[in-house]
Protein backbone atom coordinates (compact mmCIF):
# COMPACT_ATOMS: atom_id res chain seq x y z
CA UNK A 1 0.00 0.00 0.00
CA UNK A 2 2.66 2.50 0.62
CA UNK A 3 4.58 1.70 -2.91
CA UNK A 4 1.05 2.33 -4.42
CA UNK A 5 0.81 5.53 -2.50
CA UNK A 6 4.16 6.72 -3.71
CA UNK A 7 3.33 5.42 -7.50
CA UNK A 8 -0.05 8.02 -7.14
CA UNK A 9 2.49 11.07 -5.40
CA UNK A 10 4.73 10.65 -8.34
CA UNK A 11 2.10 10.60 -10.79
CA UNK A 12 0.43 13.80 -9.37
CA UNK A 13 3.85 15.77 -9.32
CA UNK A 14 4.16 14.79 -12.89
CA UNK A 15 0.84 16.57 -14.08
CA UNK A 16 0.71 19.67 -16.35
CA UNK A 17 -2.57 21.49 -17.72
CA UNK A 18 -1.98 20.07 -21.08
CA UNK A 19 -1.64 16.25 -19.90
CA UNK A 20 -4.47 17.02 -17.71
CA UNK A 21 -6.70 17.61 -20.48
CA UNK A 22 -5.65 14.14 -22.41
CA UNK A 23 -5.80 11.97 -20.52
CA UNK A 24 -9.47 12.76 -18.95
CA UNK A 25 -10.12 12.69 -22.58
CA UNK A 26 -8.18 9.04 -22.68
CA UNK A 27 -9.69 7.87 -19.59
CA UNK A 28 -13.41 9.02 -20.66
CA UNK A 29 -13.27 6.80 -23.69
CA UNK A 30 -13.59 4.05 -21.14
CA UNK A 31 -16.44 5.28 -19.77
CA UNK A 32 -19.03 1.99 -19.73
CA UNK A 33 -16.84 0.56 -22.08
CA UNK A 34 -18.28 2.65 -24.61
CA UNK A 35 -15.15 2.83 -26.80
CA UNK A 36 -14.92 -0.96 -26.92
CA UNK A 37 -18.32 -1.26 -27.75
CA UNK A 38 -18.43 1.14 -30.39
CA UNK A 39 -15.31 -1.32 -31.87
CA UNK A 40 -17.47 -4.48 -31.19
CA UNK A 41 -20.39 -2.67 -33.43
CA UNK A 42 -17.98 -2.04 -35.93
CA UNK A 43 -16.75 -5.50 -36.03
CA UNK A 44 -19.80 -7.33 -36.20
CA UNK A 45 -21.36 -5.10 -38.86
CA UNK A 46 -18.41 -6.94 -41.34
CA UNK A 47 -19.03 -10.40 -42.53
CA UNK A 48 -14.92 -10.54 -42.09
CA UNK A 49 -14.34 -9.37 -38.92
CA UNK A 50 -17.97 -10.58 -37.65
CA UNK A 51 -16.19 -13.95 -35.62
CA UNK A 52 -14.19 -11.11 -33.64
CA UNK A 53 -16.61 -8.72 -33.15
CA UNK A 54 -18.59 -11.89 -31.15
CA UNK A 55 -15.57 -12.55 -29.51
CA UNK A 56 -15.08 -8.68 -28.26
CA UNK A 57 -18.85 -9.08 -27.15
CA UNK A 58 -18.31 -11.95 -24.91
CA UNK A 59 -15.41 -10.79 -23.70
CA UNK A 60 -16.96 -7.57 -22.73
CA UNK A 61 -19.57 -9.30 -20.99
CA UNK A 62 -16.99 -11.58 -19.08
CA UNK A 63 -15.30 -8.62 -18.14
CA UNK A 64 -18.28 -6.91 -16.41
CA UNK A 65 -19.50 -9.57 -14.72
CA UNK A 66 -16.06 -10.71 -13.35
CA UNK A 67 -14.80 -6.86 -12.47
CA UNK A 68 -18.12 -5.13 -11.70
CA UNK A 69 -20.40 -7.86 -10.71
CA UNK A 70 -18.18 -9.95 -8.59
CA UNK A 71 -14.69 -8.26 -7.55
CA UNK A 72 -16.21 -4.87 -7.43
CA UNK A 73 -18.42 -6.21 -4.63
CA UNK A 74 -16.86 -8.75 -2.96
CA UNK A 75 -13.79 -6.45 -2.53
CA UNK A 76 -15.12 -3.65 -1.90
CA UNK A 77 -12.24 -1.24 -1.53
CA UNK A 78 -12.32 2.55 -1.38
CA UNK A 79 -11.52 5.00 -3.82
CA UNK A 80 -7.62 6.71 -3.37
CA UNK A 81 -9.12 10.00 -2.85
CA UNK A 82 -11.62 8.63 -0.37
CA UNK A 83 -8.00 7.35 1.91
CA UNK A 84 -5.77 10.37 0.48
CA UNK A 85 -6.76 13.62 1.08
CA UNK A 86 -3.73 15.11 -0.73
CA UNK A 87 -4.72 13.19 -3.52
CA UNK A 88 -6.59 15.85 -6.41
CA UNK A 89 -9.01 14.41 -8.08
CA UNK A 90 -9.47 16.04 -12.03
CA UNK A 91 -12.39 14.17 -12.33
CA UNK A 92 -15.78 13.28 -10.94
CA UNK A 93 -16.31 10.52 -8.09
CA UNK A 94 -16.94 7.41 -8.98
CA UNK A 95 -19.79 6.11 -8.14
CA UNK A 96 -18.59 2.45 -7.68
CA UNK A 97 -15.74 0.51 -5.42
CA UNK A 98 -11.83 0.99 -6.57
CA UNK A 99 -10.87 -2.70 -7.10
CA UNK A 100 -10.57 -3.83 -9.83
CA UNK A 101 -10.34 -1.22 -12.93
CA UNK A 102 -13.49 -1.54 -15.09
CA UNK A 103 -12.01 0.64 -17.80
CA UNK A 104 -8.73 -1.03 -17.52
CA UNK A 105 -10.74 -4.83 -17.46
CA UNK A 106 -12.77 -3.76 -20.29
CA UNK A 107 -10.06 -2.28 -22.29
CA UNK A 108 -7.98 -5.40 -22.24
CA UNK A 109 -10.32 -7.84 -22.54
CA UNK A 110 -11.42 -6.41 -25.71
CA UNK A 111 -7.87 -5.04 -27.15
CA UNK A 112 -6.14 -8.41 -25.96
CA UNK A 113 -9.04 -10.22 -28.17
CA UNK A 114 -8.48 -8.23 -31.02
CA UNK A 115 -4.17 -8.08 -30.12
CA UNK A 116 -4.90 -12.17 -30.80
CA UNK A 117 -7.15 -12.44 -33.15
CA UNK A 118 -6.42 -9.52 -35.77
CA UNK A 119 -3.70 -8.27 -37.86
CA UNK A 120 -0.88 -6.55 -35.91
CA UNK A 121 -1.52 -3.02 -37.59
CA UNK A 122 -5.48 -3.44 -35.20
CA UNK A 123 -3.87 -5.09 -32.68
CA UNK A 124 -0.98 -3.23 -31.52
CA UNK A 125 -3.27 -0.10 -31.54
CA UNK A 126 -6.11 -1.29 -29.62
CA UNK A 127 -3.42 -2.66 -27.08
CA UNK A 128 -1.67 0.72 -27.14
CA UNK A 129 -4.94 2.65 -26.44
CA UNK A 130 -5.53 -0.20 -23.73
CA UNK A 131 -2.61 1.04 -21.96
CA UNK A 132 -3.43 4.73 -21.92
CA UNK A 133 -6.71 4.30 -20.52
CA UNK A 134 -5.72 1.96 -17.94
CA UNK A 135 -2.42 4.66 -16.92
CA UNK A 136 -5.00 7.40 -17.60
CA UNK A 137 -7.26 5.90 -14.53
CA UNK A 138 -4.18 5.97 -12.49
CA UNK A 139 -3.22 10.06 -13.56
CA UNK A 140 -6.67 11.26 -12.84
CA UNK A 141 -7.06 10.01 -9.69
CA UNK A 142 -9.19 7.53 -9.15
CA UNK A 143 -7.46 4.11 -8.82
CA UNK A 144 -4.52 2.68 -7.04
CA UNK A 145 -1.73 0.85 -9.00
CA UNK A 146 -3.31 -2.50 -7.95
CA UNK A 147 -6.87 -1.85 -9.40
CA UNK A 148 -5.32 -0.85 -12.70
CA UNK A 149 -3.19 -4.19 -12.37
CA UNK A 150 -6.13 -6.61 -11.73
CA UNK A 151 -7.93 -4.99 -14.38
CA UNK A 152 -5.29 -5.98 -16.62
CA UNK A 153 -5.47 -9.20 -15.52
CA UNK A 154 -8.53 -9.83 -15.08
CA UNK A 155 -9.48 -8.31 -19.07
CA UNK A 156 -6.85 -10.74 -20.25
CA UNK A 157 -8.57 -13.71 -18.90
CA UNK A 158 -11.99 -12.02 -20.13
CA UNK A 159 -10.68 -11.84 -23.34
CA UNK A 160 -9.78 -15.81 -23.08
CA UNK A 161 -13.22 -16.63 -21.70
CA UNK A 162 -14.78 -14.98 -24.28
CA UNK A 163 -13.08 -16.69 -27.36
CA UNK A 164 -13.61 -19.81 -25.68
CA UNK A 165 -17.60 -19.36 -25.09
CA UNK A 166 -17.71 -18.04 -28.69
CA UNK A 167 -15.94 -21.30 -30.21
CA UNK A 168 -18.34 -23.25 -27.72
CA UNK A 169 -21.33 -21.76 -29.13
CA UNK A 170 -20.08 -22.34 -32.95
CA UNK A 171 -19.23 -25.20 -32.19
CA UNK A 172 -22.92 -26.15 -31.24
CA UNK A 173 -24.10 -24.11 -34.07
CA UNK A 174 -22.76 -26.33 -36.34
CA UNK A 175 -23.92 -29.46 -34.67
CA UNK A 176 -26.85 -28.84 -34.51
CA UNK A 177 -27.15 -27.82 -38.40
CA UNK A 178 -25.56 -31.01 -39.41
C-alpha cells in the first residue's frame, strides 16, 4: 500500500494542464466501455471481422460480470481519494468501489481479443490505447496501481473466456445444423 501511494504522489507531481486535459479525454473513452463497444459494433457489422466482433462481445460481458459484478463487490475497496486527502481528483467521483479497474478490465479484454485475433496493424493499436486508458485511470485520480493491475489481468482472462464461449457456441451451431 505505501509503494502504491508513492506510485499516485509521483504521478500527481508529474501533471501539467496540457496532460491534464488528455488523458481525462483518454480515460473518458472508457467510460461503460463505450469505446470498446463502439469497436465491437464495428466488427460485427463486417461479414470478415464478424467472428471477432462476437468474440469482443463476450469478452466484454466476461469482463463486467467478473470486475463489476463480482470483484467490485466482494472487494469492496475505497476509492484513493476517499484514503488520500492530498490526492486531487481532475475528475468526478466514482460512483462504484476501486478494485478492480473496469475501464482497464474492459479495455484489455477487448484489445487483448483483437491483439490475438487480428492483424498486428489493429492489434498493436487497440493494445496501445488499452494502456493509456488503464495509466490514464491511475493520472486522474481515481485508482490505485493495484486496481489498474487486476484490471489488466482480469481483461486478459476475459478476453480468453470470451473466445472460448464463442468457439463453444459455434461449435454447437454447427452441430446442430448437421
Amino acid at each position: 500500500m505505501k509503494m502504491e501511494l508513492q506510485i499516485l504522489d509521483w504521478i500527481q507531481q508529474m501533471r501539467t494542464p496540457v496532460g491534464d486535459v488528455w488523458m481525462v479525454f483518454i480515460s473518458r473513452l472508457g467510460n461503460a466501455g463505450m469505446i470498446w463497444i463502439a469497436i465491437t459494433l464495428i466488427l460485427l457489422i463486417f461479414k470478415k471481422t464478424r467472428k471477432l466482433g462476437g468474440i469482443c462481445a463476450l469478452s466484454l460481458i466476461s469482463s463486467l460480470v467478473i470486475n463489476n459484478f463480482i470483484l467490485k463487490n466482494l472487494v469492496a475497496r475505497v476509492r484513493p481519494y476517499d484514503q488520500i486527502s492530498a490526492l486531487n481528483l481532475i475528475i468526478e467521483k466514482q460512483k462504484d468501489w476501486s478494485f478492480p479497474s473496469g475501464h482497464t478490465g474492459s479495455s484489455f479484454a477487448c484489445a487483448w481479443a483483437i491483439f490475438r485475433n487480428a492483424p498486428k496493424k489493429f492489434g498493436v493499436p487497440t493494445l496501445i490505447l488499452a494502456i493509456l486508458i488503464a495509466l490514464s485511470r491511475l493520472y486522474v485520480g481515481v485508482h490505485f496501481p493495484s486496481d489498474v493491475l487486476a484490471g489488466v489481468v482480469t481483461g486478459i482472462l476475459s478476453s480468453y473466456v470470451g473466445q472460448f464461449v464463442f468457439e463453444k457456441i459455434s461449435e454447437k451451431i454447427k452441430t446442430d445444423k448437421q
